[in-house]
PDB file of N, CA and C in Angstrom:
ATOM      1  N   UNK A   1       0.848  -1.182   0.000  1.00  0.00           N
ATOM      2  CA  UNK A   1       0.000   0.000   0.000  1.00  0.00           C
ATOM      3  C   UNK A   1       0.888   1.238   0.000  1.00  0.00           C
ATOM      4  N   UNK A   2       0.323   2.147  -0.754  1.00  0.00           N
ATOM      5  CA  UNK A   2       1.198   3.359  -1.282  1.00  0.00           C
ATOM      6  C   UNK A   2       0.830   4.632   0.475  1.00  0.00           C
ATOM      7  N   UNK A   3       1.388   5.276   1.033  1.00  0.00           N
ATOM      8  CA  UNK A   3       0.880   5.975   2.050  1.00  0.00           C
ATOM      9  C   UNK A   3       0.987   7.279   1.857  1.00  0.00           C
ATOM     10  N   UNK A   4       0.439   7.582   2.359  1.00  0.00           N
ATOM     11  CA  UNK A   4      -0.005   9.395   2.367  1.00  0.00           C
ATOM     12  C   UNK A   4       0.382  10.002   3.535  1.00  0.00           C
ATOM     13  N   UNK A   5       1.395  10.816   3.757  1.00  0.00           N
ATOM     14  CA  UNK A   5       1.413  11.499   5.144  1.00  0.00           C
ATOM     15  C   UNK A   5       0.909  12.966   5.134  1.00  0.00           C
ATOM     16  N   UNK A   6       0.809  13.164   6.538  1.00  0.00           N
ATOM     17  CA  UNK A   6      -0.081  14.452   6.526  1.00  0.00           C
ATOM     18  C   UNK A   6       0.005  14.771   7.925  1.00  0.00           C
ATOM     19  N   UNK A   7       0.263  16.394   8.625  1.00  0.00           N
ATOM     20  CA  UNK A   7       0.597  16.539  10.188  1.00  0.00           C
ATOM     21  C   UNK A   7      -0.740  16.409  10.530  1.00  0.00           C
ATOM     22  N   UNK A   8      -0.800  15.989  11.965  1.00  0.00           N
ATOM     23  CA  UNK A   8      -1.752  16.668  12.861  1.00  0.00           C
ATOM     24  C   UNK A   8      -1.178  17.444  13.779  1.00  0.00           C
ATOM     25  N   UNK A   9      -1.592  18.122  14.947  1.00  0.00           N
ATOM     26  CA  UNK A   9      -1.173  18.664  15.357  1.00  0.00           C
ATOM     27  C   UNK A   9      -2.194  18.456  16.950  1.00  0.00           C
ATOM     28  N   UNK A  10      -1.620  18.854  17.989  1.00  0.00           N
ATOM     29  CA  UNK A  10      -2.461  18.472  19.457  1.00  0.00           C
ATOM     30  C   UNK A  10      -2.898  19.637  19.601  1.00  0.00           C
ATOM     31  N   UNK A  11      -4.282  19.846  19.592  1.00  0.00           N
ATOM     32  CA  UNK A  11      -4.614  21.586  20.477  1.00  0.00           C
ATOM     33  C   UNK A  11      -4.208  21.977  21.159  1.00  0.00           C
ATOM     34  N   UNK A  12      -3.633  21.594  22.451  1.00  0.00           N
ATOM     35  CA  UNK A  12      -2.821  21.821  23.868  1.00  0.00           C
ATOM     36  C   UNK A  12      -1.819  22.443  23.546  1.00  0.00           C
ATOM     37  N   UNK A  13      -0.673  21.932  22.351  1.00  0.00           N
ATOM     38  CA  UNK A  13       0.470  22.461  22.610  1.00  0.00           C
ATOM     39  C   UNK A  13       1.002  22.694  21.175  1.00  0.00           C
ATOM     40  N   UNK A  14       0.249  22.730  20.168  1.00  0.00           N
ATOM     41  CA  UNK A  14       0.762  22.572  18.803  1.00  0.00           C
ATOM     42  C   UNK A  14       1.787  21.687  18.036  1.00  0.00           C
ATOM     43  N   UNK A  15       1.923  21.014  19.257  1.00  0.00           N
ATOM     44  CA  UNK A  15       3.051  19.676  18.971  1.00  0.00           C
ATOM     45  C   UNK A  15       2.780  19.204  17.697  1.00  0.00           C
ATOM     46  N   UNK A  16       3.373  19.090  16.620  1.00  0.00           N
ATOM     47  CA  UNK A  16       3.029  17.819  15.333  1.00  0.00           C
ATOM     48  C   UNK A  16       3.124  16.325  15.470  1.00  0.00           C
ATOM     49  N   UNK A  17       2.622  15.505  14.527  1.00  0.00           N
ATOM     50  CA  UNK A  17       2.841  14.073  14.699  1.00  0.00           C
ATOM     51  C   UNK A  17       2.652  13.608  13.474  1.00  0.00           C
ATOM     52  N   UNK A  18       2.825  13.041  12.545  1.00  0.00           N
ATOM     53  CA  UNK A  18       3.360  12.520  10.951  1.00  0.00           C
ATOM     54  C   UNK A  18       2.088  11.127  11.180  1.00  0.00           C
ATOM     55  N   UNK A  19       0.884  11.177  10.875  1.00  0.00           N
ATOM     56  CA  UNK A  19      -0.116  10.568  10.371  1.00  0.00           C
ATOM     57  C   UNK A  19      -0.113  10.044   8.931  1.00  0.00           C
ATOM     58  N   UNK A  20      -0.837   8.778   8.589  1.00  0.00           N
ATOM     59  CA  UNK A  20      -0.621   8.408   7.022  1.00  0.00           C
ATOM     60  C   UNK A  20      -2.082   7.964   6.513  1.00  0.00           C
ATOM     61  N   UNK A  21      -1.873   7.406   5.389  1.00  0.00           N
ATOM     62  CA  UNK A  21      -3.401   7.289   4.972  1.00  0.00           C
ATOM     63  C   UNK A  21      -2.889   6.547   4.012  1.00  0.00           C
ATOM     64  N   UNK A  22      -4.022   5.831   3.531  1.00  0.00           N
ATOM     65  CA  UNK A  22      -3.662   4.967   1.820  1.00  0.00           C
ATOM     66  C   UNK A  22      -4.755   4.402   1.576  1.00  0.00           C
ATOM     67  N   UNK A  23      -5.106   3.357   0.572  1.00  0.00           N
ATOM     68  CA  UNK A  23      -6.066   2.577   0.312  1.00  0.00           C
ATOM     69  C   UNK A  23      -5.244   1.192  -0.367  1.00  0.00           C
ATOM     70  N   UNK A  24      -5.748   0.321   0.372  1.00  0.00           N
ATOM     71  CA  UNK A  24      -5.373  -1.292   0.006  1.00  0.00           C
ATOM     72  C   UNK A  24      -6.585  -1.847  -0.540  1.00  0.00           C
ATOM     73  N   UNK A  25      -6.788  -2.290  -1.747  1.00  0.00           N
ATOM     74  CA  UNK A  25      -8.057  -2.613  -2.063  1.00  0.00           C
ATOM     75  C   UNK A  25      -9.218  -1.902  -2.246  1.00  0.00           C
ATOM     76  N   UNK A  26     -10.560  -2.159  -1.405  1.00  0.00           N
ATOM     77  CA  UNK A  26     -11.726  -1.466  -1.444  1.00  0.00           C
ATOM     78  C   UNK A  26     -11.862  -0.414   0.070  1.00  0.00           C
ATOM     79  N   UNK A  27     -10.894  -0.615   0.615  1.00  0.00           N
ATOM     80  CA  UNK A  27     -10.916   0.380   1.965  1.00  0.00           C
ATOM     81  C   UNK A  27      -9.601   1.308   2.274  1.00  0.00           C
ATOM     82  N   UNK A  28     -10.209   2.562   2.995  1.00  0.00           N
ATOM     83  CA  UNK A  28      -9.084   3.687   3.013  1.00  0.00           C
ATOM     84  C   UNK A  28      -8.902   3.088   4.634  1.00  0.00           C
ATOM     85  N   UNK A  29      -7.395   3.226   4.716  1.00  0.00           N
ATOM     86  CA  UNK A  29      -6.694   2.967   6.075  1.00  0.00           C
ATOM     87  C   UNK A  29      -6.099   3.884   6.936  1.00  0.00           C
ATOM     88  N   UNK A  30      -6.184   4.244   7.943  1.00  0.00           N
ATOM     89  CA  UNK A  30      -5.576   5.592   8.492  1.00  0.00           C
ATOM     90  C   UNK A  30      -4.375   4.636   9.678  1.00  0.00           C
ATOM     91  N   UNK A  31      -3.248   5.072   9.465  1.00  0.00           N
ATOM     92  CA  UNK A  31      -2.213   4.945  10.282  1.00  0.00           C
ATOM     93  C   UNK A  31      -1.601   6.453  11.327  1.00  0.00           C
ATOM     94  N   UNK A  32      -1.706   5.412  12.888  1.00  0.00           N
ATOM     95  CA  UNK A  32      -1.571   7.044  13.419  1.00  0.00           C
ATOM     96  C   UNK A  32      -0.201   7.112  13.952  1.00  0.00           C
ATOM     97  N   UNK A  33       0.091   8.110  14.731  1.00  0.00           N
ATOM     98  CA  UNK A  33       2.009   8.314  15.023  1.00  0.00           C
ATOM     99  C   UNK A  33       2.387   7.423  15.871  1.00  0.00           C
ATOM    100  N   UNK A  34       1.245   6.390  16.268  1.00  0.00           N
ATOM    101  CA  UNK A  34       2.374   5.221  17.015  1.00  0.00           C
ATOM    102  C   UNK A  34       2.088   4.209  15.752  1.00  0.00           C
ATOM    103  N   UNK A  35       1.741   4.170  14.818  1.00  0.00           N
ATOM    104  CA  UNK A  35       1.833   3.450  14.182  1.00  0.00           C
ATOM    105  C   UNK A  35       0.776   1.923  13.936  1.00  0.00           C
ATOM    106  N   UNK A  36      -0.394   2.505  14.492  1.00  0.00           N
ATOM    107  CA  UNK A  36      -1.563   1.423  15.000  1.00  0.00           C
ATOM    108  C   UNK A  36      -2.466   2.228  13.409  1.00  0.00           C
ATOM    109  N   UNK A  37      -2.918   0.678  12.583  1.00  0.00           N
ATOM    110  CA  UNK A  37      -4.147   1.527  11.599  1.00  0.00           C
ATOM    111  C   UNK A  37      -5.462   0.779  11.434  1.00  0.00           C
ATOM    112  N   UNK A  38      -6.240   1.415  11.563  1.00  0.00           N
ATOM    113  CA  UNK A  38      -7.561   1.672  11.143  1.00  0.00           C
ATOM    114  C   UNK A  38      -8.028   1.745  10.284  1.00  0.00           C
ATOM    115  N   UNK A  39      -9.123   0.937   9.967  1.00  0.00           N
ATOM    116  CA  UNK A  39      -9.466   0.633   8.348  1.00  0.00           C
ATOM    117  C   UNK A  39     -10.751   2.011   8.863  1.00  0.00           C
ATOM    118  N   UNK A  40     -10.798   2.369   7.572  1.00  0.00           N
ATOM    119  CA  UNK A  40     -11.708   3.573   7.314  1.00  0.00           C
ATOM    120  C   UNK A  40     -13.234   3.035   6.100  1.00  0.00           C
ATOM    121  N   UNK A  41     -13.885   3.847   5.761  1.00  0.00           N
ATOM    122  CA  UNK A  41     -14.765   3.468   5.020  1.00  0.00           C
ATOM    123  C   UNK A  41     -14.373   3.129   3.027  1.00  0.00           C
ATOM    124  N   UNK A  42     -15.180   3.007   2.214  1.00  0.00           N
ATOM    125  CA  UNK A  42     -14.902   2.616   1.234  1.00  0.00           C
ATOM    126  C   UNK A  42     -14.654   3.958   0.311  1.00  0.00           C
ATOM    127  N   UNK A  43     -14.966   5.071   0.421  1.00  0.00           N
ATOM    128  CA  UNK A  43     -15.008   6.106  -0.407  1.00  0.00           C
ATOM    129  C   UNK A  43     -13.891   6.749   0.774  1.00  0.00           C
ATOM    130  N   UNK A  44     -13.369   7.874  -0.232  1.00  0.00           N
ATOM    131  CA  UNK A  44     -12.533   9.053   0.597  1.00  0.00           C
ATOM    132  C   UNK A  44     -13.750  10.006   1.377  1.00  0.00           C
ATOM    133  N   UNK A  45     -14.604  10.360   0.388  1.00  0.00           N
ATOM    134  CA  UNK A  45     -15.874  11.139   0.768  1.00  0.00           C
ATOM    135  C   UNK A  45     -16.234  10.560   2.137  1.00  0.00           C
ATOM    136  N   UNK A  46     -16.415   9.948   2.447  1.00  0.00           N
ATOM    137  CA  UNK A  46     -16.941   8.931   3.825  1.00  0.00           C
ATOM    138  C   UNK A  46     -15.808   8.956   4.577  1.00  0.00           C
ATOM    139  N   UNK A  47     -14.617   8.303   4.466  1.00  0.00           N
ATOM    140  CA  UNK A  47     -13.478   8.622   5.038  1.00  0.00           C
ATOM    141  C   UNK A  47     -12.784   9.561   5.558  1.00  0.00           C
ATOM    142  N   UNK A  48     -13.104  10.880   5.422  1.00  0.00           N
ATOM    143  CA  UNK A  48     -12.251  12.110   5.686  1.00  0.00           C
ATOM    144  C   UNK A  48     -13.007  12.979   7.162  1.00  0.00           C
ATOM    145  N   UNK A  49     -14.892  12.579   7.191  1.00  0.00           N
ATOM    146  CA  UNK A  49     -15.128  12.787   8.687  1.00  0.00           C
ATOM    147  C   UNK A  49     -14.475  11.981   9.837  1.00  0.00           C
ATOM    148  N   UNK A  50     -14.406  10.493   9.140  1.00  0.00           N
ATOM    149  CA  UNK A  50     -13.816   9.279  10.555  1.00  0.00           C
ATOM    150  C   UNK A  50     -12.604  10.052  10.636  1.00  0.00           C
ATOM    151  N   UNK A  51     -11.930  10.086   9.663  1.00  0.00           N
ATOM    152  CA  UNK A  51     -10.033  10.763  10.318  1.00  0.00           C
ATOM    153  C   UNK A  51     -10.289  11.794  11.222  1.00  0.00           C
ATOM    154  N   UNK A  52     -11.245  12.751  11.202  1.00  0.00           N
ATOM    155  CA  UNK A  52     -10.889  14.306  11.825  1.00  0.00           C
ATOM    156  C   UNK A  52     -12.183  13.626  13.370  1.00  0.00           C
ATOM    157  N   UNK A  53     -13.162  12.717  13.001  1.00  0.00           N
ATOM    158  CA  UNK A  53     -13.075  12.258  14.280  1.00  0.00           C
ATOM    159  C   UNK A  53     -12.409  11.505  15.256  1.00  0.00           C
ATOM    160  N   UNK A  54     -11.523  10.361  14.468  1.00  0.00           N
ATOM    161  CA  UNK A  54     -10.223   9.900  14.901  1.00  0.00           C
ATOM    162  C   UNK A  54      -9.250  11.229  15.901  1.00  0.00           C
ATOM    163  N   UNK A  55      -9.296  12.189  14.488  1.00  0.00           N
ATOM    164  CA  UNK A  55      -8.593  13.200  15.706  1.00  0.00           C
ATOM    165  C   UNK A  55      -8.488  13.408  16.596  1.00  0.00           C
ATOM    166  N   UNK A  56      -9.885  14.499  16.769  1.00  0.00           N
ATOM    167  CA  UNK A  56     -10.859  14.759  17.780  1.00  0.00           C
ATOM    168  C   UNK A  56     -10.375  14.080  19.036  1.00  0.00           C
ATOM    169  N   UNK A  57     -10.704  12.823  18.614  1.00  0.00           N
ATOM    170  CA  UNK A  57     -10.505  12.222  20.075  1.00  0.00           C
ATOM    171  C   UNK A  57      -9.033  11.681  20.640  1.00  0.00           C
ATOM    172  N   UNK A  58      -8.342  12.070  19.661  1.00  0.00           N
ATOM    173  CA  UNK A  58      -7.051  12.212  20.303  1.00  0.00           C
ATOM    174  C   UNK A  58      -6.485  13.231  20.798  1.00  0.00           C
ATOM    175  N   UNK A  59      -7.647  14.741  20.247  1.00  0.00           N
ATOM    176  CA  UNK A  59      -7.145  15.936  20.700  1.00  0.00           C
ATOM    177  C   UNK A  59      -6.264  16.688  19.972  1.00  0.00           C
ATOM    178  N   UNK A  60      -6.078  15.924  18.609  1.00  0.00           N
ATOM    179  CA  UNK A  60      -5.651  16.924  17.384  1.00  0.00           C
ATOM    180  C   UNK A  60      -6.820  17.192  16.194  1.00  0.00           C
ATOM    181  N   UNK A  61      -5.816  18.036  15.691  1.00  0.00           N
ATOM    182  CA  UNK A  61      -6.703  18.736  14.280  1.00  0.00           C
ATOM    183  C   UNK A  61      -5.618  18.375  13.315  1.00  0.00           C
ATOM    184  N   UNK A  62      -6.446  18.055  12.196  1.00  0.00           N
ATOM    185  CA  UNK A  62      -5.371  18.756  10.546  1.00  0.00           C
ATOM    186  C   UNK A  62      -6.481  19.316   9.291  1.00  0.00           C
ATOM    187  N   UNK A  63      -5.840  20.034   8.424  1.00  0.00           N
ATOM    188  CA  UNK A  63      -6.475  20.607   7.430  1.00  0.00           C
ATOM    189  C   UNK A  63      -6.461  19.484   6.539  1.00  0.00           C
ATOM    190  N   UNK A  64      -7.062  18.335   6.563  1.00  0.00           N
ATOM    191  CA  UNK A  64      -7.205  17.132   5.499  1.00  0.00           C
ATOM    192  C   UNK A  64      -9.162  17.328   5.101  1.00  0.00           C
ATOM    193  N   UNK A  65      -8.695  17.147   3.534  1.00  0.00           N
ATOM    194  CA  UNK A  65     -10.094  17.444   2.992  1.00  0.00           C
ATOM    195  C   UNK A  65     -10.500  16.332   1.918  1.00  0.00           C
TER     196      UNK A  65
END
């Protein structure tokens, strides 16, 4: 699988962290900065709220669209 990186960043402290993304097959995968991934939905369209809620609840943001 080909990967996509992209920062997030922590609200608290603006710290960065090197996040990835790709698609293997029929599903988009999100890999996070420890390196644990998550299969995402079948479209990017569908996929791009789970990442920024993925965030969320880690307490970062990124400008991914």
């Amino acid at each position: 699988m080909k990967w996509t990186r992209f920062t997030a960043k922590y609200r608290k402290d603006d710290s960065k962290h090197l996040w990835a993304f790709g698609k293997d097959g029929q599903y988009w995968t999100l890999r996070d900065h420890t390196g644990y991934e998550r299969t995402l939905e079948k479209t990017w369209a569908d996929s791009v709220p789970m990442i920024h809620l993925i965030l969320e609840n880690h307490g970062m943001f990124s400008e991914i669209s």
